[in-house]
N, C-alpha and C. Protein backbone atom coordinates (compact mmCIF):
# COMPACT_ATOMS: atom_id res chain seq x y z
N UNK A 1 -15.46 32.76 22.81
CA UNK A 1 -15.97 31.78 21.86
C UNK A 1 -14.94 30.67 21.71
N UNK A 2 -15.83 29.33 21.93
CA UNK A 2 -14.72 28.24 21.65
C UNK A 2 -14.29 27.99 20.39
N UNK A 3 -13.29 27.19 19.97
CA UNK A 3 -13.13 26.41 18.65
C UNK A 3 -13.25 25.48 18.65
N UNK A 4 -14.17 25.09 17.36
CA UNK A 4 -14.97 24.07 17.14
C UNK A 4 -14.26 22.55 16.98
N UNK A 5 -13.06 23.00 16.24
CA UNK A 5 -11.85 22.09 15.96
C UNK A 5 -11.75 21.33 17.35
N UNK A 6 -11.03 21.98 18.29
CA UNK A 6 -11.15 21.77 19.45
C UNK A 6 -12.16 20.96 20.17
N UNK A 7 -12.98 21.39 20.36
CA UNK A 7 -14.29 20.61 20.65
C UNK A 7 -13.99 19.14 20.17
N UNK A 8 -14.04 19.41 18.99
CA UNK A 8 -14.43 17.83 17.96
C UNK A 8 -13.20 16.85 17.68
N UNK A 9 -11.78 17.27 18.62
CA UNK A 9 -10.89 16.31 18.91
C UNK A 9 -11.02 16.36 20.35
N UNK A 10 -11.54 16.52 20.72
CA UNK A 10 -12.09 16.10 22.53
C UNK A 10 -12.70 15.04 22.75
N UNK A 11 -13.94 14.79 21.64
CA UNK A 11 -14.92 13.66 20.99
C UNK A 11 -14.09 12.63 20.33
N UNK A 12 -13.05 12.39 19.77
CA UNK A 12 -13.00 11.38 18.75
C UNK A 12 -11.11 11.13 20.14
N UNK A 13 -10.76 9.86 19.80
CA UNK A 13 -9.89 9.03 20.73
C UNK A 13 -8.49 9.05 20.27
N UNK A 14 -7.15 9.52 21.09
CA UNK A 14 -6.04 9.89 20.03
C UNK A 14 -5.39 8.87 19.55
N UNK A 15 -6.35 7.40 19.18
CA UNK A 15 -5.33 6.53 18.47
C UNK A 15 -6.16 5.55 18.85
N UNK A 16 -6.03 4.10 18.44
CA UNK A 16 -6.41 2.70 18.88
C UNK A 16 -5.84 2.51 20.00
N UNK A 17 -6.60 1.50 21.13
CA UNK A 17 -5.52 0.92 22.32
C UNK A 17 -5.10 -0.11 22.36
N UNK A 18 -3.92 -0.78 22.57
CA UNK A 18 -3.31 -1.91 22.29
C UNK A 18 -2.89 -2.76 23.97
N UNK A 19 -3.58 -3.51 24.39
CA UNK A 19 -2.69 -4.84 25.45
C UNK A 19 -1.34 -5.01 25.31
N UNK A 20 -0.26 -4.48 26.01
CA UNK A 20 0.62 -5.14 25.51
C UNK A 20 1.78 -6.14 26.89
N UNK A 21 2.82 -6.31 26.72
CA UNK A 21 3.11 -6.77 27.90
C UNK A 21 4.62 -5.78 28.77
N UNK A 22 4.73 -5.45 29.51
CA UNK A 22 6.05 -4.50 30.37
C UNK A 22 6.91 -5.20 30.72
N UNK A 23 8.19 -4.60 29.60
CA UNK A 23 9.41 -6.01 29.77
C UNK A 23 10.27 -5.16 30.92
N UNK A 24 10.01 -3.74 30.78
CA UNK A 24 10.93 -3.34 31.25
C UNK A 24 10.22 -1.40 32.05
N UNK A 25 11.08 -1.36 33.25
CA UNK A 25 10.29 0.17 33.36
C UNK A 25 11.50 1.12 33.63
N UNK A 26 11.85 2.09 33.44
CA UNK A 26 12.78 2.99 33.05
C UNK A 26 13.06 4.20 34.30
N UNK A 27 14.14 4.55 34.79
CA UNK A 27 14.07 5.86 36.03
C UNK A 27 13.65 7.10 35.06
N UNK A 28 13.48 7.17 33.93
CA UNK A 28 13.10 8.31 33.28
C UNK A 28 11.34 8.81 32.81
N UNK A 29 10.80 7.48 33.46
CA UNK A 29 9.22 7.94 33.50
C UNK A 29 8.64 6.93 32.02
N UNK A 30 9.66 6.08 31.48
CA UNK A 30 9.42 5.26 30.28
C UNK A 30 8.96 4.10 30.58
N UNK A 31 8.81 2.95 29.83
CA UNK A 31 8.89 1.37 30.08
C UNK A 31 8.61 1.04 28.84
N UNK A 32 9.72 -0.06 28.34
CA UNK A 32 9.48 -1.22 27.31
C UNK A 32 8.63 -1.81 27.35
N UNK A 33 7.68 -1.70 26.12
CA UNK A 33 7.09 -2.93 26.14
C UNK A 33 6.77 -3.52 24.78
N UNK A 34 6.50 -4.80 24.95
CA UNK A 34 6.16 -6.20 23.92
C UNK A 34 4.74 -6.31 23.12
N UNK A 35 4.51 -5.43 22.07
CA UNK A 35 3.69 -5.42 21.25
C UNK A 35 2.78 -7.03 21.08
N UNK A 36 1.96 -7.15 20.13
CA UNK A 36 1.39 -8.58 20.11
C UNK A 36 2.31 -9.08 18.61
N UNK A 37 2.99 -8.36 18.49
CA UNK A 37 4.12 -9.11 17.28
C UNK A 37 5.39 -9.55 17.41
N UNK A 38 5.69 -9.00 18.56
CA UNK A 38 6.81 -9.42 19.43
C UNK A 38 7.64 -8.58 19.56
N UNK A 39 7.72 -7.70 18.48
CA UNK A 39 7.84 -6.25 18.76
C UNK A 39 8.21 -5.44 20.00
N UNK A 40 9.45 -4.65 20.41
CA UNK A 40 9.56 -4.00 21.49
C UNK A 40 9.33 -2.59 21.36
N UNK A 41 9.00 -1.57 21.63
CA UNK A 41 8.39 0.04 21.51
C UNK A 41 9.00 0.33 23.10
N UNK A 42 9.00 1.76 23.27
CA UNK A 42 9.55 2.54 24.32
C UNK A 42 8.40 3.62 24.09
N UNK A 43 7.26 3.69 25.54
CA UNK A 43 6.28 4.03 26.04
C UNK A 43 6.49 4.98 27.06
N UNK A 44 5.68 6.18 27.15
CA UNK A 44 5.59 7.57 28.36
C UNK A 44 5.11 6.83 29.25
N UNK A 45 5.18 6.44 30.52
CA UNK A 45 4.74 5.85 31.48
C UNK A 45 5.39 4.46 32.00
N UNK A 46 5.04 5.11 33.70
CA UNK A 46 5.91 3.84 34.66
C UNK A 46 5.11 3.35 36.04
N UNK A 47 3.67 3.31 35.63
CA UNK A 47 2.81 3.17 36.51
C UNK A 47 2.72 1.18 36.79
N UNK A 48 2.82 0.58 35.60
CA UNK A 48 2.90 -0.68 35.75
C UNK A 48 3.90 -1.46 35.51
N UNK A 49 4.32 -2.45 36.50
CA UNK A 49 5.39 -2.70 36.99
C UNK A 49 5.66 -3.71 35.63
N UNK A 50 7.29 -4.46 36.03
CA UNK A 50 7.48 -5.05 34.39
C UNK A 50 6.82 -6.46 35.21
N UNK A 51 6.34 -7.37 33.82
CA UNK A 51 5.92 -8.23 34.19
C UNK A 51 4.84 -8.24 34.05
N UNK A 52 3.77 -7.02 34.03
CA UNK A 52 2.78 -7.12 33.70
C UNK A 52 2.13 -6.52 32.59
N UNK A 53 0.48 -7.02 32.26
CA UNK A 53 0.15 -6.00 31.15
C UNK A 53 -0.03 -5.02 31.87
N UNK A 54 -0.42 -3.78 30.06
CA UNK A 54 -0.73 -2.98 30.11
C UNK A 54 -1.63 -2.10 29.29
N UNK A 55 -2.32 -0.99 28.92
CA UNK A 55 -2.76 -0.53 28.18
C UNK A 55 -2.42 0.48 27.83
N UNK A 56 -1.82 0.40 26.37
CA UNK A 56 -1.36 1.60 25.87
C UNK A 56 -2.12 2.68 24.97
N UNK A 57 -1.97 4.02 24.55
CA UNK A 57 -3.05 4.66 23.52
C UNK A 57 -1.83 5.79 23.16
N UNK A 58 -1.47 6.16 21.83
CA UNK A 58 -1.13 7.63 22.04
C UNK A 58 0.17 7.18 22.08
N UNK A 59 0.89 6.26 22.62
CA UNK A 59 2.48 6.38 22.89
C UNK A 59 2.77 6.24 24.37
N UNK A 60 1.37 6.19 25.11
CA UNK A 60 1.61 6.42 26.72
C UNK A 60 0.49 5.07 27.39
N UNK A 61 1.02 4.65 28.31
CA UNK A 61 0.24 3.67 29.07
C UNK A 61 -0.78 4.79 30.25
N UNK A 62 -2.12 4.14 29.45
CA UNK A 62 -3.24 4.58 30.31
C UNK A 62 -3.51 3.57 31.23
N UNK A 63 -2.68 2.34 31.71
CA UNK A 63 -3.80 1.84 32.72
C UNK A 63 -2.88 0.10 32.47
N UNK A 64 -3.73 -0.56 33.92
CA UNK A 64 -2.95 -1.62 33.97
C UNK A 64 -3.83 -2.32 33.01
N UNK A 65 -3.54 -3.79 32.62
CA UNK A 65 -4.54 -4.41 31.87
C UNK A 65 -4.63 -5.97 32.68
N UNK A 66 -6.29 -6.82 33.03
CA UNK A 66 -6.38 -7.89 33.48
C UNK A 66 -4.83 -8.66 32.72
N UNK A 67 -4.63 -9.77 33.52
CA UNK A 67 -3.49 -10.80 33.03
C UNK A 67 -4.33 -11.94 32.60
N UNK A 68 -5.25 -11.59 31.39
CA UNK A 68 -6.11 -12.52 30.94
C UNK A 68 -5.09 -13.70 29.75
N UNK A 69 -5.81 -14.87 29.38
CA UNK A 69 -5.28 -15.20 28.25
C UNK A 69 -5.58 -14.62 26.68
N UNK A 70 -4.68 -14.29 25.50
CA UNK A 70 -5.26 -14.16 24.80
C UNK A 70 -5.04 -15.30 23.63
N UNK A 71 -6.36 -15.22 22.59
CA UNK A 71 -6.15 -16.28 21.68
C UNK A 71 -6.70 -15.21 20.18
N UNK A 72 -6.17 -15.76 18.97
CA UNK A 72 -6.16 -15.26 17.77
C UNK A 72 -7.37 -16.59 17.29
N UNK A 73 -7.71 -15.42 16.40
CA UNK A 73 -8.67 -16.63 15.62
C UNK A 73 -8.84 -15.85 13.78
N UNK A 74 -8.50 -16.56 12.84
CA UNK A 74 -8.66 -16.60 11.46
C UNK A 74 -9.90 -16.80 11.18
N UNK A 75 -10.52 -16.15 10.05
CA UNK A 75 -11.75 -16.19 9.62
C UNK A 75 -11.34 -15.80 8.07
């Protein structure tokens, strides 16, 4: 018999994902990177090279991200 708990964090996502940019990538499996506040954080993953985006979730880069522009907008 499974647990249900289990199950129902399988369904729901371990955090928001954030664009950010790779200032830096690490021999230890890490890489710096540049939040959208300017902000620097130290990330599990060394799949994308520095210089580019990335997508982070969790503390770990899932994936490269387009090198789109971004723009803010107030409402």
């Amino acid at each position: 018999m499974s647990n249900p708990w289990v199950k129902f964090q399988a369904l729901i996502a371990p955090g928001p994902k954030q664009i950010v940019e790779v200032s830096s990538v690490g021999a230890d499996g890490t890489s710096i990177v540049i939040v959208r506040g300017g902000n620097s954080i130290r990330v599990n993953g060394d799949t994308v090279p520095a210089g580019s985006k990335a997508i982070i979730q969790g503390g770990m880069i899932i994936g490269k991200a387009p090198d789109l522009p971004a723009q803010t907008v107030e409402i």
